[in-house]
PDB file of N, CA and C in Angstrom:
ATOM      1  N   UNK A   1     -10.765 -17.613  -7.534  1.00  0.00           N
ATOM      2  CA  UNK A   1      -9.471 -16.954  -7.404  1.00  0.00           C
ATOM      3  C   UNK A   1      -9.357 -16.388  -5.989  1.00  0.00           C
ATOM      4  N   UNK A   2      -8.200 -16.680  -5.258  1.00  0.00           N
ATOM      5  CA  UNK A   2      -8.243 -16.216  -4.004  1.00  0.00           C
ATOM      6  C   UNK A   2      -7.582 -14.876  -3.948  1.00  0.00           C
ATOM      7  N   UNK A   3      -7.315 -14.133  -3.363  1.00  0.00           N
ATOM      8  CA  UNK A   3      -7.168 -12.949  -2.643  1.00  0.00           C
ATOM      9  C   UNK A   3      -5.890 -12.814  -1.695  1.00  0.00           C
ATOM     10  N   UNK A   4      -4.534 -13.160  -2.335  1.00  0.00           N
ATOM     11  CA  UNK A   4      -3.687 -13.090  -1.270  1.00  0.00           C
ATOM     12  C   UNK A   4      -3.347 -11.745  -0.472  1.00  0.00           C
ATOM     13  N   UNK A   5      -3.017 -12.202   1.031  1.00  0.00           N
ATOM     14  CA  UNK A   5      -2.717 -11.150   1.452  1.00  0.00           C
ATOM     15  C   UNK A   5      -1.300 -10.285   1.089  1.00  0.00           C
ATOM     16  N   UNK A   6      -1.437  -8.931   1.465  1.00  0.00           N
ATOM     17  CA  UNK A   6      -0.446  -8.442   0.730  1.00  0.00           C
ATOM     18  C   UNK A   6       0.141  -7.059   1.513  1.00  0.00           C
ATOM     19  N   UNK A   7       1.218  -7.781   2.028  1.00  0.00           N
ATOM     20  CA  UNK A   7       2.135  -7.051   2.952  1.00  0.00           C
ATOM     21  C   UNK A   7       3.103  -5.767   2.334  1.00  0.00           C
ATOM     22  N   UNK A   8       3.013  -4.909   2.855  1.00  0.00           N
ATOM     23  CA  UNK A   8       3.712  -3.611   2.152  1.00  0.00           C
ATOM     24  C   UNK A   8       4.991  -2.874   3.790  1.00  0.00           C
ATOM     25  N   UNK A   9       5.634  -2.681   3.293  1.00  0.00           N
ATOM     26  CA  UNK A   9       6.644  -2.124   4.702  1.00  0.00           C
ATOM     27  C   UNK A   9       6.388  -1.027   4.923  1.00  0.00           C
ATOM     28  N   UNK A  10       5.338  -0.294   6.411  1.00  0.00           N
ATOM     29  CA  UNK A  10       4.979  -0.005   6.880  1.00  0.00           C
ATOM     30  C   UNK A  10       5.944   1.306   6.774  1.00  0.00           C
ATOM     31  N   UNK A  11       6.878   1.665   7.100  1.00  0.00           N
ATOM     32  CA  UNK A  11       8.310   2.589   6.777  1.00  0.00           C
ATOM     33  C   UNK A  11       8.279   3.117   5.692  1.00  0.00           C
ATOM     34  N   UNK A  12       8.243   2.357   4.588  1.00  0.00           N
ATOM     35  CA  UNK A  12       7.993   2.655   3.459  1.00  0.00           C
ATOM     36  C   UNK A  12       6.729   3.801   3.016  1.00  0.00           C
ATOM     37  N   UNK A  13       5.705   3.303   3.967  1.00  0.00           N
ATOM     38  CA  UNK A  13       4.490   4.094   3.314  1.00  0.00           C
ATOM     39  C   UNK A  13       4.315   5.177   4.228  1.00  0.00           C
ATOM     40  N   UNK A  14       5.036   5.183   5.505  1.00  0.00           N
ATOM     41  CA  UNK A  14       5.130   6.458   6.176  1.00  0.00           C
ATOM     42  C   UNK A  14       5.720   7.428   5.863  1.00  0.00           C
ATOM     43  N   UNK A  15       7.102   7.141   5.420  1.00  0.00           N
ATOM     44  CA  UNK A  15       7.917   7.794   4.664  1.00  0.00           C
ATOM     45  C   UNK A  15       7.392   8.365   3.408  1.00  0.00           C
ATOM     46  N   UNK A  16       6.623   7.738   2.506  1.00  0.00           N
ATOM     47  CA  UNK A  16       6.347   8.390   1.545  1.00  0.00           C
ATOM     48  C   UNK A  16       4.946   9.449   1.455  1.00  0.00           C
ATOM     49  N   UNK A  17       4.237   9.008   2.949  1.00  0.00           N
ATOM     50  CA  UNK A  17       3.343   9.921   3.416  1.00  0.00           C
ATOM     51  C   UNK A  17       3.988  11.021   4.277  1.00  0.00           C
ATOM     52  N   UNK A  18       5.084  11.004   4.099  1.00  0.00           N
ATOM     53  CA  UNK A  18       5.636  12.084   4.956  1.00  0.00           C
ATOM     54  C   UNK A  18       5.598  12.310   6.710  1.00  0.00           C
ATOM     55  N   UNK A  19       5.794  11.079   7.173  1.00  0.00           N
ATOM     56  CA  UNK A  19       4.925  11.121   8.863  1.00  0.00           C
ATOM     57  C   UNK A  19       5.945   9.889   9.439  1.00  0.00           C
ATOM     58  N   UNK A  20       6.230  10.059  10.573  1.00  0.00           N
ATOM     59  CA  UNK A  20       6.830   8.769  10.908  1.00  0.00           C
ATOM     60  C   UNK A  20       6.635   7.665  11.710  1.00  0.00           C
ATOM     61  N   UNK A  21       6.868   6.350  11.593  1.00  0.00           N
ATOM     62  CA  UNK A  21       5.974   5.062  11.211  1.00  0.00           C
ATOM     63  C   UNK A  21       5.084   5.135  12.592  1.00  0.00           C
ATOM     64  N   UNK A  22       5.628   5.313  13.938  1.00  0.00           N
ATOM     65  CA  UNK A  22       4.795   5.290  14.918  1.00  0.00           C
ATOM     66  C   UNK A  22       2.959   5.827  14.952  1.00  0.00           C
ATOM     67  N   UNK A  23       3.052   7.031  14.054  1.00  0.00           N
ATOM     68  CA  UNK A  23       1.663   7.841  13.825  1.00  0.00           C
ATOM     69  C   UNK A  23       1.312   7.098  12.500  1.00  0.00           C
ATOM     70  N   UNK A  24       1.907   6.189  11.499  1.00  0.00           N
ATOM     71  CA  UNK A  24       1.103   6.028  10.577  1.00  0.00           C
ATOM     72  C   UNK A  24       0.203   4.406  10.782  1.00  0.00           C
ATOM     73  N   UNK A  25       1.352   3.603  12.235  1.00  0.00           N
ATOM     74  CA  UNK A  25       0.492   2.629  12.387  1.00  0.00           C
ATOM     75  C   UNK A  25      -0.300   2.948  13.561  1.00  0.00           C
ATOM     76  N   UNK A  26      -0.873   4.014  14.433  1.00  0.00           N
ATOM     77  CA  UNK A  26      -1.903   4.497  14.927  1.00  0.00           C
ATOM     78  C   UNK A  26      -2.408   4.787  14.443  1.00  0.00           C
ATOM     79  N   UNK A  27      -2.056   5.504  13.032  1.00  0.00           N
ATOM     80  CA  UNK A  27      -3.498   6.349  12.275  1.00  0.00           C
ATOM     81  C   UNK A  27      -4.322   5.109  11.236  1.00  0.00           C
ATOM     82  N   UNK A  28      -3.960   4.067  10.804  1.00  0.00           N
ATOM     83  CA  UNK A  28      -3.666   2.753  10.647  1.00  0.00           C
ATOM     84  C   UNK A  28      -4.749   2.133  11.055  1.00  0.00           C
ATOM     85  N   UNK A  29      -4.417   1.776  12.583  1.00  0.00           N
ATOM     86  CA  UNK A  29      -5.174   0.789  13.409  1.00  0.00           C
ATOM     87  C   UNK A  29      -6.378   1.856  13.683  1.00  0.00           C
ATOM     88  N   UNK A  30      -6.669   2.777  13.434  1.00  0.00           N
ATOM     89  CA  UNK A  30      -7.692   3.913  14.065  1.00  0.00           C
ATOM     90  C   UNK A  30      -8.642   3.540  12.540  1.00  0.00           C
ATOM     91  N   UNK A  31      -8.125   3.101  11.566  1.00  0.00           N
ATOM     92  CA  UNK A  31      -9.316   3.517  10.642  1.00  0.00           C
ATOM     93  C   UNK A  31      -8.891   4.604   9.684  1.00  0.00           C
ATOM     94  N   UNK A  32      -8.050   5.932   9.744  1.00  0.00           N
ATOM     95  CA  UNK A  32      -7.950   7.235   9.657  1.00  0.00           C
ATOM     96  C   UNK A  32      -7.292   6.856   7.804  1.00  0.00           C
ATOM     97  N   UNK A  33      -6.461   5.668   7.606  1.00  0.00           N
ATOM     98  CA  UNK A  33      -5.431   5.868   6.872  1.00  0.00           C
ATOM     99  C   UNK A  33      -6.565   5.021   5.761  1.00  0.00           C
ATOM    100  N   UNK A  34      -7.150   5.448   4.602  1.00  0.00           N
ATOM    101  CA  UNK A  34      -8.018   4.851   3.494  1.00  0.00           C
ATOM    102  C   UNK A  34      -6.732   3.925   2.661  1.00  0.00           C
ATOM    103  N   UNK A  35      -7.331   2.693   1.977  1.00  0.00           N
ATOM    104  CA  UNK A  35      -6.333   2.232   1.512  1.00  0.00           C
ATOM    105  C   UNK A  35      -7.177   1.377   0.334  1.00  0.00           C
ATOM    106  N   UNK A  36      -6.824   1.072  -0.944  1.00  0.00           N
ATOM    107  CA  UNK A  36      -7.429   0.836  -1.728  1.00  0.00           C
ATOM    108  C   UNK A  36      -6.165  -0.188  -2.778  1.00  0.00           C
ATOM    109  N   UNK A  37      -6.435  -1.617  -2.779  1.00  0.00           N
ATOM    110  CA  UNK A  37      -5.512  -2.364  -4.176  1.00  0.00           C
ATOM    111  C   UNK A  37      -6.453  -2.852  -5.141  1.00  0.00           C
ATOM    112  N   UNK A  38      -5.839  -2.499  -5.966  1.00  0.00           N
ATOM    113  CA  UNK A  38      -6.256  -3.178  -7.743  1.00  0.00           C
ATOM    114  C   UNK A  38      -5.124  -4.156  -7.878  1.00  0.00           C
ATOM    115  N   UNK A  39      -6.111  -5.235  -8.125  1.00  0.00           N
ATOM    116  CA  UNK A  39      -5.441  -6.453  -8.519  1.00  0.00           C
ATOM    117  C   UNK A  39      -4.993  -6.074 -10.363  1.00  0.00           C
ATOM    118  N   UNK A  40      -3.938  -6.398 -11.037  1.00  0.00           N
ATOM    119  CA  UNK A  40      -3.661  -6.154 -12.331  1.00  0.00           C
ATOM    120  C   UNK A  40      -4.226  -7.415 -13.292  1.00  0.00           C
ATOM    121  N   UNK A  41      -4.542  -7.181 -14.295  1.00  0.00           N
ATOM    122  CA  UNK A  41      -5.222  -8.248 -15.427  1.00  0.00           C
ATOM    123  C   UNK A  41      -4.124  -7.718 -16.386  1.00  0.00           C
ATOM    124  N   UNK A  42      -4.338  -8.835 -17.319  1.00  0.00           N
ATOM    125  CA  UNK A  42      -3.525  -9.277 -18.580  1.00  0.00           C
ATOM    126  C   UNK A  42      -2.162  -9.347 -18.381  1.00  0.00           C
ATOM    127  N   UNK A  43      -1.066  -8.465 -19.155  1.00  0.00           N
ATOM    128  CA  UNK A  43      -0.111  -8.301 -18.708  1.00  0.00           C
ATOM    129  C   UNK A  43       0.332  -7.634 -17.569  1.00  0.00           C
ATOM    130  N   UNK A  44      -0.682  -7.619 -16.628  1.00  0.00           N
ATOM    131  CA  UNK A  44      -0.460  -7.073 -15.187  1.00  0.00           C
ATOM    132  C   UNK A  44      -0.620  -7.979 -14.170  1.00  0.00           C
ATOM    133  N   UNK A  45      -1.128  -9.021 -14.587  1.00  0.00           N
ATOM    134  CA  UNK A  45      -1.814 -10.247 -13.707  1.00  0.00           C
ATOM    135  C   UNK A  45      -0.557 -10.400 -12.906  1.00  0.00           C
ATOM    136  N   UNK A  46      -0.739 -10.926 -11.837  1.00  0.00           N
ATOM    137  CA  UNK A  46       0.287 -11.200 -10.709  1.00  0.00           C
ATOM    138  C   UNK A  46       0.674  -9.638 -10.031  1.00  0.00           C
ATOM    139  N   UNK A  47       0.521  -8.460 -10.079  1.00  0.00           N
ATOM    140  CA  UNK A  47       1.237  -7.308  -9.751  1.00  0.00           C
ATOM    141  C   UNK A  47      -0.522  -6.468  -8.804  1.00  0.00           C
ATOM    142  N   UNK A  48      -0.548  -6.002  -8.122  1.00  0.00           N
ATOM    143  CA  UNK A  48      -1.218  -5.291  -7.620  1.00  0.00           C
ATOM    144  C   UNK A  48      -0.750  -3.774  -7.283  1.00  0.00           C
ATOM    145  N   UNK A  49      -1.823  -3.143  -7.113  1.00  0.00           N
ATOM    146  CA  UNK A  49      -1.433  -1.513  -7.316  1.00  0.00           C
ATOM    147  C   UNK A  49      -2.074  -0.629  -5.884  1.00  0.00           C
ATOM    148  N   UNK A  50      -1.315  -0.971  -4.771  1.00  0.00           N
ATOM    149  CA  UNK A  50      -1.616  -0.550  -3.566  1.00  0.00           C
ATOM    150  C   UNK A  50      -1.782   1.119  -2.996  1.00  0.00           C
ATOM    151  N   UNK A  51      -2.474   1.667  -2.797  1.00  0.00           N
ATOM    152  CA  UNK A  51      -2.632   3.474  -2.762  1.00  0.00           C
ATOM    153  C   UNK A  51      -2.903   3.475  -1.244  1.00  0.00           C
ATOM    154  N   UNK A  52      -2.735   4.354  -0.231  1.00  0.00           N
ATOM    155  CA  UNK A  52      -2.649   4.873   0.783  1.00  0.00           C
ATOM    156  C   UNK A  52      -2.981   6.328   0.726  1.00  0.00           C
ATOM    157  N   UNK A  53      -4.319   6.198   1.587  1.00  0.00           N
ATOM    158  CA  UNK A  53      -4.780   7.783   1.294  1.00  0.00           C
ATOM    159  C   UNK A  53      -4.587   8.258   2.742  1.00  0.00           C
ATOM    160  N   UNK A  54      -4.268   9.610   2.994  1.00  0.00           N
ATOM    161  CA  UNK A  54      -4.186  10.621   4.151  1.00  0.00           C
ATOM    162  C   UNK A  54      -4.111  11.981   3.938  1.00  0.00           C
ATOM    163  N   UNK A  55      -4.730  12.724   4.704  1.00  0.00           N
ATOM    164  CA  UNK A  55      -4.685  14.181   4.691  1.00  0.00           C
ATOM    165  C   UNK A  55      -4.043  14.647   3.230  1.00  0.00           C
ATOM    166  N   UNK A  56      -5.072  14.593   2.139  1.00  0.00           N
ATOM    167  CA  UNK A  56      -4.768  14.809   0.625  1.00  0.00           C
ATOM    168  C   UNK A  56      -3.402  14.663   0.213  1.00  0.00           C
ATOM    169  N   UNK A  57      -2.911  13.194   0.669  1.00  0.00           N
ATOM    170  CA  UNK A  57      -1.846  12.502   0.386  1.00  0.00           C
ATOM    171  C   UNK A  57      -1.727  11.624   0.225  1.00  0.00           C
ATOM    172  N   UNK A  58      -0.869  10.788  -1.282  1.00  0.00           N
ATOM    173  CA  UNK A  58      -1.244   9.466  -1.750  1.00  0.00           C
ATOM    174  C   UNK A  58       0.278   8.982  -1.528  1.00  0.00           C
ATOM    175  N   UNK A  59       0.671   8.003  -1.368  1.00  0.00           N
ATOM    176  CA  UNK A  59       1.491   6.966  -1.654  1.00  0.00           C
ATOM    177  C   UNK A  59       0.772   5.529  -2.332  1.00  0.00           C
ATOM    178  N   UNK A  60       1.681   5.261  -3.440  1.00  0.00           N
ATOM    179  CA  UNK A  60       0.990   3.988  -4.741  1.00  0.00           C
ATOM    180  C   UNK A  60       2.298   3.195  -4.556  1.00  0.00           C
ATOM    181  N   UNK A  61       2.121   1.825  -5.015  1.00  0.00           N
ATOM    182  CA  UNK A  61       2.822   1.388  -4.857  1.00  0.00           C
ATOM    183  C   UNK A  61       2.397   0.155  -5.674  1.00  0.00           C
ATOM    184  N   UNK A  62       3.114  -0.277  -6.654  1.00  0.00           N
ATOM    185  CA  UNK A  62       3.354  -1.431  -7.317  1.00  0.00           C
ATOM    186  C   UNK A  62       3.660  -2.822  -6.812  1.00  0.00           C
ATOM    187  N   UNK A  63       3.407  -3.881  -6.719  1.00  0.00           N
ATOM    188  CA  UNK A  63       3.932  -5.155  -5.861  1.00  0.00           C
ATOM    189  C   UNK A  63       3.630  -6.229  -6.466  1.00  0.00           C
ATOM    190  N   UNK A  64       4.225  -7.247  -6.314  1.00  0.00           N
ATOM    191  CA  UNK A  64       3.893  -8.298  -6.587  1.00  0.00           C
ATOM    192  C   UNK A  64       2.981  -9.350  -5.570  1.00  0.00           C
ATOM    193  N   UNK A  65       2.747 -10.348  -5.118  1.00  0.00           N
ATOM    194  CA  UNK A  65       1.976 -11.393  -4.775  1.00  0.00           C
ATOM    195  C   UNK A  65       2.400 -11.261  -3.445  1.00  0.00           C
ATOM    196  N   UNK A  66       4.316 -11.610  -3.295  1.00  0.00           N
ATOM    197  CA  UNK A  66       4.372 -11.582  -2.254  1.00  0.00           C
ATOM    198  C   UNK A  66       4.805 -10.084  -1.785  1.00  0.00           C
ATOM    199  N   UNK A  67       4.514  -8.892  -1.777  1.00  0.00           N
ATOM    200  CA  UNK A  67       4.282  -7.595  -1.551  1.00  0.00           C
ATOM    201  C   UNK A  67       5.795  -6.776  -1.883  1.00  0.00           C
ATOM    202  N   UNK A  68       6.320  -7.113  -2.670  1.00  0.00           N
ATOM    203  CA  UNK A  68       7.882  -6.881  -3.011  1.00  0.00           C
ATOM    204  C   UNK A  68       7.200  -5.553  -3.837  1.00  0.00           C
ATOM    205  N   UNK A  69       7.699  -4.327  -3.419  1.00  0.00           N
ATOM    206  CA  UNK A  69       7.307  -3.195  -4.184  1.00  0.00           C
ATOM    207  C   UNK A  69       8.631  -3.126  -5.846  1.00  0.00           C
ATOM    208  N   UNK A  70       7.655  -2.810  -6.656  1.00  0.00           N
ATOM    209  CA  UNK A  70       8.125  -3.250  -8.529  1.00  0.00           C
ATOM    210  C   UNK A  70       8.701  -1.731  -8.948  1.00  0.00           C
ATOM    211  N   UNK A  71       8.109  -0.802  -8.520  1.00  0.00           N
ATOM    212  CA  UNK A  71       8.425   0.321  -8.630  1.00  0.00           C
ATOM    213  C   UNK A  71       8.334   1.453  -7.603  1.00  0.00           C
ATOM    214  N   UNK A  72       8.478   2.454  -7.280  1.00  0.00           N
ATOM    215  CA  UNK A  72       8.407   3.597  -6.447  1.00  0.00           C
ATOM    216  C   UNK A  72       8.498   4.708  -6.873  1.00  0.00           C
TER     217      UNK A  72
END
Protein backbone atom coordinates (compact mmCIF):
# COMPACT_ATOMS: atom_id res chain seq x y z
CA UNK A 1 0.00 0.00 0.00
CA UNK A 2 1.53 3.23 -0.92
CA UNK A 3 1.53 6.37 1.02
CA UNK A 4 0.10 9.23 -0.94
CA UNK A 5 1.24 12.49 -0.51
CA UNK A 6 -1.05 14.76 1.12
CA UNK A 7 -1.35 18.38 0.58
CA UNK A 8 -3.25 20.56 3.14
CA UNK A 9 -3.57 24.65 2.43
CA UNK A 10 -1.00 26.10 4.25
CA UNK A 11 -3.57 29.32 5.16
CA UNK A 12 -5.73 27.09 6.38
CA UNK A 13 -3.50 25.65 9.08
CA UNK A 14 -2.06 29.02 9.96
CA UNK A 15 -5.17 30.41 10.45
CA UNK A 16 -6.35 27.83 12.57
CA UNK A 17 -3.03 27.99 14.52
CA UNK A 18 -3.67 31.41 14.97
CA UNK A 19 -0.32 32.94 13.22
CA UNK A 20 -0.02 34.16 9.79
CA UNK A 21 1.05 31.96 6.85
CA UNK A 22 4.51 33.70 6.37
CA UNK A 23 5.73 32.45 10.18
CA UNK A 24 3.92 29.17 9.86
CA UNK A 25 5.87 28.21 6.62
CA UNK A 26 9.23 29.33 8.41
CA UNK A 27 8.31 27.66 11.47
CA UNK A 28 7.51 24.72 8.96
CA UNK A 29 10.67 24.56 7.02
CA UNK A 30 12.68 25.06 10.53
CA UNK A 31 11.38 21.76 11.91
CA UNK A 32 9.47 23.83 14.86
CA UNK A 33 5.82 22.89 13.53
CA UNK A 34 5.28 18.73 14.75
CA UNK A 35 2.87 17.16 12.44
CA UNK A 36 1.41 13.78 12.69
CA UNK A 37 -1.45 11.76 9.93
CA UNK A 38 -3.43 8.68 10.64
CA UNK A 39 -4.33 7.01 7.74
CA UNK A 40 -8.31 5.84 8.46
CA UNK A 41 -9.30 1.91 8.25
CA UNK A 42 -12.66 0.43 7.66
CA UNK A 43 -15.19 2.87 7.16
CA UNK A 44 -12.52 5.48 7.26
CA UNK A 45 -10.30 4.00 4.62
CA UNK A 46 -9.55 6.64 2.01
CA UNK A 47 -9.79 9.77 4.67
CA UNK A 48 -6.70 10.67 6.74
CA UNK A 49 -6.60 12.65 9.98
CA UNK A 50 -3.85 15.37 9.71
CA UNK A 51 -2.85 17.31 13.33
CA UNK A 52 -0.40 20.23 13.44
CA UNK A 53 1.25 20.76 16.64
CA UNK A 54 2.68 24.34 17.95
CA UNK A 55 3.17 26.18 21.05
CA UNK A 56 0.27 23.91 22.89
CA UNK A 57 -1.77 24.32 19.79
CA UNK A 58 -3.51 21.81 17.60
CA UNK A 59 -5.17 22.22 14.32
CA UNK A 60 -6.82 18.48 12.92
CA UNK A 61 -8.00 18.18 9.98
CA UNK A 62 -9.93 15.53 8.11
CA UNK A 63 -9.03 14.89 4.22
CA UNK A 64 -9.31 12.82 1.76
CA UNK A 65 -6.46 11.25 -0.69
CA UNK A 66 -6.31 14.15 -2.61
CA UNK A 67 -6.02 16.56 0.64
CA UNK A 68 -9.62 18.15 0.24
CA UNK A 69 -10.32 18.94 4.01
CA UNK A 70 -13.99 16.68 4.99
CA UNK A 71 -14.52 18.60 7.96
CA UNK A 72 -13.17 21.62 10.11
Amino acid sequence: MSNPAIDIDGELVARTLEMDVEAFRKLMNDGKISVLCERGTGEDAGRYRASFYYAGKRARFVVDEAGRVLDE
